[in-house]
C-alpha atoms as a PDB file:
ATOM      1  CA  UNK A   1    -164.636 -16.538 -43.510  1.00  0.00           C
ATOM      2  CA  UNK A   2    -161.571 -18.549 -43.284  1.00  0.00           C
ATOM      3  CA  UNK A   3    -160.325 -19.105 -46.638  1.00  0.00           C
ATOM      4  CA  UNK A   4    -158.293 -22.470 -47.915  1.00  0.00           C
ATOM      5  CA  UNK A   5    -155.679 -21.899 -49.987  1.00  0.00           C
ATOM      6  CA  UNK A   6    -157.564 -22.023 -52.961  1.00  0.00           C
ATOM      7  CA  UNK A   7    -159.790 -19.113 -51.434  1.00  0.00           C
ATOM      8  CA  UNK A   8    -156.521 -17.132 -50.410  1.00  0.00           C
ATOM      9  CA  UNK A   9    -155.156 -17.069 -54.766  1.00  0.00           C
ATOM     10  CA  UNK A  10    -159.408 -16.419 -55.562  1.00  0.00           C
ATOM     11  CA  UNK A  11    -159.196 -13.615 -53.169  1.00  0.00           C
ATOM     12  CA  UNK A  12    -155.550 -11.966 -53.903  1.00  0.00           C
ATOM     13  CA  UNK A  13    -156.460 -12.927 -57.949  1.00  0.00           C
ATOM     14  CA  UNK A  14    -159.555 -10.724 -57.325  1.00  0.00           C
ATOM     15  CA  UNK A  15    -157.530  -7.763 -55.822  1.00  0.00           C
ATOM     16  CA  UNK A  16    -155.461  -7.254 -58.898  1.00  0.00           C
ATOM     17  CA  UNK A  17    -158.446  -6.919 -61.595  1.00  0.00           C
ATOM     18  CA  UNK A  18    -157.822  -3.665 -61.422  1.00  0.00           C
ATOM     19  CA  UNK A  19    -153.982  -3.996 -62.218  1.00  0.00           C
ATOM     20  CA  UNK A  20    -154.707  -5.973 -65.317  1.00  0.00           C
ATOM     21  CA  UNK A  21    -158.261  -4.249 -66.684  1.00  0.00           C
ATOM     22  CA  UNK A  22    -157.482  -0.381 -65.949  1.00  0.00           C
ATOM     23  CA  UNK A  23    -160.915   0.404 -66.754  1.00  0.00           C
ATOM     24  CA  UNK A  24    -162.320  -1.738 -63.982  1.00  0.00           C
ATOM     25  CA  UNK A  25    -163.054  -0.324 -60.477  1.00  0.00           C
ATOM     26  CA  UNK A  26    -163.546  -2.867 -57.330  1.00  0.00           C
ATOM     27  CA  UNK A  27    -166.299  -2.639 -54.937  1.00  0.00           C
ATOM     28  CA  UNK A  28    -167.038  -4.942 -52.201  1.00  0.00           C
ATOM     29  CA  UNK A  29    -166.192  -8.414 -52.340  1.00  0.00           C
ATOM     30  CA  UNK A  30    -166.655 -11.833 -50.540  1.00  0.00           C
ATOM     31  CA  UNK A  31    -164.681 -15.082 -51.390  1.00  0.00           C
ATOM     32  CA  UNK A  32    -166.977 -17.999 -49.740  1.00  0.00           C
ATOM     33  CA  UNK A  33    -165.918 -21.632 -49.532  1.00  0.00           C
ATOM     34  CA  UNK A  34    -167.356 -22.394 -53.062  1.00  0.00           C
ATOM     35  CA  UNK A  35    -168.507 -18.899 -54.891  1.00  0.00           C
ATOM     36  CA  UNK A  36    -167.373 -15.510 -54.752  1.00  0.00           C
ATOM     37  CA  UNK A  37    -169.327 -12.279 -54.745  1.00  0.00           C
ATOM     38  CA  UNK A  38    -168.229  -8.972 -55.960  1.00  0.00           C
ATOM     39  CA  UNK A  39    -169.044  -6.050 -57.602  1.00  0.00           C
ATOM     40  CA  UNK A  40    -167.048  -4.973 -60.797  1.00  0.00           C
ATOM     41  CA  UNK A  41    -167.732  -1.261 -62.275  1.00  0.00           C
ATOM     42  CA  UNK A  42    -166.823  -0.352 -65.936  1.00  0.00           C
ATOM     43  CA  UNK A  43    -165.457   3.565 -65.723  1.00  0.00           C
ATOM     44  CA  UNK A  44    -166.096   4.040 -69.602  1.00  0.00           C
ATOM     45  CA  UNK A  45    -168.150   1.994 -72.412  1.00  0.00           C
ATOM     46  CA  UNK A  46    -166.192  -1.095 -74.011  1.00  0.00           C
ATOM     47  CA  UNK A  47    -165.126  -0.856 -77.462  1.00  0.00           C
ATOM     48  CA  UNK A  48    -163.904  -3.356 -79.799  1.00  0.00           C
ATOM     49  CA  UNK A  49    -160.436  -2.494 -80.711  1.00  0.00           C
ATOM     50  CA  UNK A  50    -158.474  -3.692 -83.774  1.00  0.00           C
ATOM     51  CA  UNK A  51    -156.414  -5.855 -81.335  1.00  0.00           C
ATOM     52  CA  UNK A  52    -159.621  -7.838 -80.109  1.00  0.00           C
ATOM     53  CA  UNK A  53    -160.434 -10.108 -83.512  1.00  0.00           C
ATOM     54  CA  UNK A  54    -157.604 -11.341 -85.280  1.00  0.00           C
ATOM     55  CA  UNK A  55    -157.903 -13.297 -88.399  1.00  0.00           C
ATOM     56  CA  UNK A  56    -154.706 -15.467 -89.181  1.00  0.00           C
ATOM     57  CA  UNK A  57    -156.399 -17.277 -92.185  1.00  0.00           C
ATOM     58  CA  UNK A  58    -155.806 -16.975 -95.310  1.00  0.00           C
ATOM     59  CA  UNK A  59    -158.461 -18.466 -96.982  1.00  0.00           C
ATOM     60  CA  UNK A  60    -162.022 -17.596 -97.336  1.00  0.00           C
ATOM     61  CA  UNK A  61    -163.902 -20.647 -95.192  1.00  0.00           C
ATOM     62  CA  UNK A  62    -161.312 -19.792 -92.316  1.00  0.00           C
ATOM     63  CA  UNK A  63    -161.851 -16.392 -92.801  1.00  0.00           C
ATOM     64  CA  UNK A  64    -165.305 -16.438 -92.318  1.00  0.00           C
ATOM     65  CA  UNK A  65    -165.198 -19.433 -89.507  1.00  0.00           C
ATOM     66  CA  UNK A  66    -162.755 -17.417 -87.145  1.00  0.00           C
ATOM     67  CA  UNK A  67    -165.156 -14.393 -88.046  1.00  0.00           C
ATOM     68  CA  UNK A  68    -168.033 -16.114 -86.933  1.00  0.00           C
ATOM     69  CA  UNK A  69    -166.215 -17.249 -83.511  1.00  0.00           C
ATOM     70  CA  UNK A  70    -164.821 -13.581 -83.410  1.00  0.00           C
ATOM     71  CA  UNK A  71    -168.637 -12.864 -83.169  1.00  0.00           C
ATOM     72  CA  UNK A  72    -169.954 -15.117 -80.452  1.00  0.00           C
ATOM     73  CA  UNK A  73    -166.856 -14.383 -78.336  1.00  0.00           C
ATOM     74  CA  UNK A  74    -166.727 -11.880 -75.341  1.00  0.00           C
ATOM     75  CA  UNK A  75    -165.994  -8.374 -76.198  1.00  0.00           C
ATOM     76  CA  UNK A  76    -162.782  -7.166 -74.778  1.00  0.00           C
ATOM     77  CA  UNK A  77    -163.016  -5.401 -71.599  1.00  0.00           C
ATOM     78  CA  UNK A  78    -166.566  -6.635 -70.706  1.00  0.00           C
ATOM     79  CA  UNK A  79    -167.643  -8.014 -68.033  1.00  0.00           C
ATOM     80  CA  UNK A  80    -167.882 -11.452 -69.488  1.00  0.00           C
ATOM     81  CA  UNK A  81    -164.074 -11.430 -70.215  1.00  0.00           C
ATOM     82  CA  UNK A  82    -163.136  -9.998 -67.215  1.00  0.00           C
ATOM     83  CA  UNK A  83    -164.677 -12.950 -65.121  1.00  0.00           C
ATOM     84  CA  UNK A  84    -163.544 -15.294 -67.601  1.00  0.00           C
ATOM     85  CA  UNK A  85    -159.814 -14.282 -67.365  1.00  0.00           C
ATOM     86  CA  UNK A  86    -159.982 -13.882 -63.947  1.00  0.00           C
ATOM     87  CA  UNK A  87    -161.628 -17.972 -63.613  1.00  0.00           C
ATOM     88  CA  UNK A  88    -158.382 -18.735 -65.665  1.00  0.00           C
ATOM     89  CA  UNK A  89    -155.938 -17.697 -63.963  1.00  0.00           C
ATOM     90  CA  UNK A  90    -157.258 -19.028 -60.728  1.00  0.00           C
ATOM     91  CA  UNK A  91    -158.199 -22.133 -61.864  1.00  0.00           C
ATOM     92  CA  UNK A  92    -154.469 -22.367 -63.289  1.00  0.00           C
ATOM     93  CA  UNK A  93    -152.863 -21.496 -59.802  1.00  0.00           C
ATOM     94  CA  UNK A  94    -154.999 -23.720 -58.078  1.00  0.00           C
ATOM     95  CA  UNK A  95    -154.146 -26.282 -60.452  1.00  0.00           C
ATOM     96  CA  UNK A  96    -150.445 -25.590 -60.183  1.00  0.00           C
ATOM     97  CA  UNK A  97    -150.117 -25.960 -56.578  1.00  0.00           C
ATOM     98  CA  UNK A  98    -153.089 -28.167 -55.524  1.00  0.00           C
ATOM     99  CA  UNK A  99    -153.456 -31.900 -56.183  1.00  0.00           C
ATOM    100  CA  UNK A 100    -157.322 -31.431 -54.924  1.00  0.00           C
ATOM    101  CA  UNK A 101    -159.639 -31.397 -58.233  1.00  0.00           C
ATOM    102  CA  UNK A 102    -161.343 -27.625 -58.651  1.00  0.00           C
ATOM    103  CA  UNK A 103    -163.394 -26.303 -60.983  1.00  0.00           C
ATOM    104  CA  UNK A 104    -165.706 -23.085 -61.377  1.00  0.00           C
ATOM    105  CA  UNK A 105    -169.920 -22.926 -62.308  1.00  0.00           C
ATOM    106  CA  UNK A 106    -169.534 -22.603 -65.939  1.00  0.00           C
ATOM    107  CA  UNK A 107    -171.569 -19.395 -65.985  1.00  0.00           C
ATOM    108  CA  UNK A 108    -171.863 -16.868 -63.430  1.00  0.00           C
ATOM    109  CA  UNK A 109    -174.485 -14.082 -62.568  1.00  0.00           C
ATOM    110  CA  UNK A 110    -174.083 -10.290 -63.281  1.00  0.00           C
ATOM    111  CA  UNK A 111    -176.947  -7.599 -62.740  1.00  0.00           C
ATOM    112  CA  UNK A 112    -176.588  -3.987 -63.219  1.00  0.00           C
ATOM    113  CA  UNK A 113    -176.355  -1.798 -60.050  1.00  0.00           C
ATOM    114  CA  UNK A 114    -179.137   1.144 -61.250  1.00  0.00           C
ATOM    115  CA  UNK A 115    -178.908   3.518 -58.364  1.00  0.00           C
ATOM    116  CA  UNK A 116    -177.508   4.497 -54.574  1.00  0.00           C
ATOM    117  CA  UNK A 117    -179.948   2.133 -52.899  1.00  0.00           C
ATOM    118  CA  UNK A 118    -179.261  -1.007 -55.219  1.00  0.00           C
ATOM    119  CA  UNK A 119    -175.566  -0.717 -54.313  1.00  0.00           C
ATOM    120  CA  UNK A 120    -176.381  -0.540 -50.873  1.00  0.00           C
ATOM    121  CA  UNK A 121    -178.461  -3.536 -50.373  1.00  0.00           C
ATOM    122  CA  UNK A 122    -176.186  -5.350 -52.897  1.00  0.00           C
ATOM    123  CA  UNK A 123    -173.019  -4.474 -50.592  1.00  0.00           C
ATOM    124  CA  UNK A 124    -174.769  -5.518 -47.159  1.00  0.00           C
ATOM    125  CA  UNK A 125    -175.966  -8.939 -49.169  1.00  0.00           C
ATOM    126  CA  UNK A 126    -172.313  -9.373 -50.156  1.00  0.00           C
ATOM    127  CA  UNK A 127    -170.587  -8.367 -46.718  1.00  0.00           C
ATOM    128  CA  UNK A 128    -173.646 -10.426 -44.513  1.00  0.00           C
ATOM    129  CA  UNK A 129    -173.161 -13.245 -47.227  1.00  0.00           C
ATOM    130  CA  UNK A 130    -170.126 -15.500 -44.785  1.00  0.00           C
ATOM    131  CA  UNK A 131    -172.959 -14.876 -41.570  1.00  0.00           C
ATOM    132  CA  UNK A 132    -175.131 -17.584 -43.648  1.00  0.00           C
ATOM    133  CA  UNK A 133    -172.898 -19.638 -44.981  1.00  0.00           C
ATOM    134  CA  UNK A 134    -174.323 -22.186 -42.406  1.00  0.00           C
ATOM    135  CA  UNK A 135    -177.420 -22.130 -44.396  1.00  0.00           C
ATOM    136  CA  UNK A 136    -176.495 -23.045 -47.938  1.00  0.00           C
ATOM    137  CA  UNK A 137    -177.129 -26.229 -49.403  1.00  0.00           C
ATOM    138  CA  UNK A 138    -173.420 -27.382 -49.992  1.00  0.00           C
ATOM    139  CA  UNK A 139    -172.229 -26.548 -46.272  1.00  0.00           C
ATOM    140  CA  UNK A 140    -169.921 -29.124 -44.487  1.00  0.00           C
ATOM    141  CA  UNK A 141    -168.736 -28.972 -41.303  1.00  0.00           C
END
């Protein structure tokens, strides 16, 4: 796969999860021309720290409103925040340095990896995924 330059910051952006979530290990990975694959392991269960829902209000209806949001918002050091920070800071390097409009699938799909032969037909989905790019419904030559 021959990345643009919006592939080449997804791809190097992708490399340094591990940098910024030290909990995070990386398996194999695949930036394609408008989606990425990858697999993301968790070494140890995520934990809500005292640091993860701040309440700066000091009255009771903005108390309970930022509680509320507090709620509904992705746990620190879940998945779900880890792909969300990582979508951010791509999308604002892409924006910084590209005049070309970009923008991500608002959701994305996760799926736990159960056992040895999961992971193995996950990986050789991932790694055979640029073979068949050909074939997907929003190729352009």
């Amino acid at each position: 796969m021959d990345l643009s330059d919006e592939g080449l910051i997804a791809h190097a952006y992708w490399l340094e999860l591990e940098d910024h979530w030290p909990h995070v290990f990386l398996g194999e990975f695949v930036v394609m021309p408008n989606h990425v694959h990858g697999i993301v392991g968790l070494e140890k269960p995520v934990t809500e720290s005292a640091q993860d829902v701040s309440v700066a209000a000091t009255d009771e209806q903005a108390k309970d409103s930022n509680n509320a949001m507090a709620a509904l918002s992705p746990k620190a050091g879940s998945i779900s925040r880890i792909i969300g920070s990582y979508k951010a800071a791509c999308t604002n390097m892409i924006k910084s340095v590209s005049t070309e409009p970009f923008s991500w699938q608002p959701r994305f799909h996760d799926r736990i990896i159960r056992n040895s032969r999961e992971l193995l037909l996950i990986e050789n989905y991932i790694l055979s995924n640029p073979a068949n790019w050909q074939e997907d419904q929003f190729f352009k030559e």
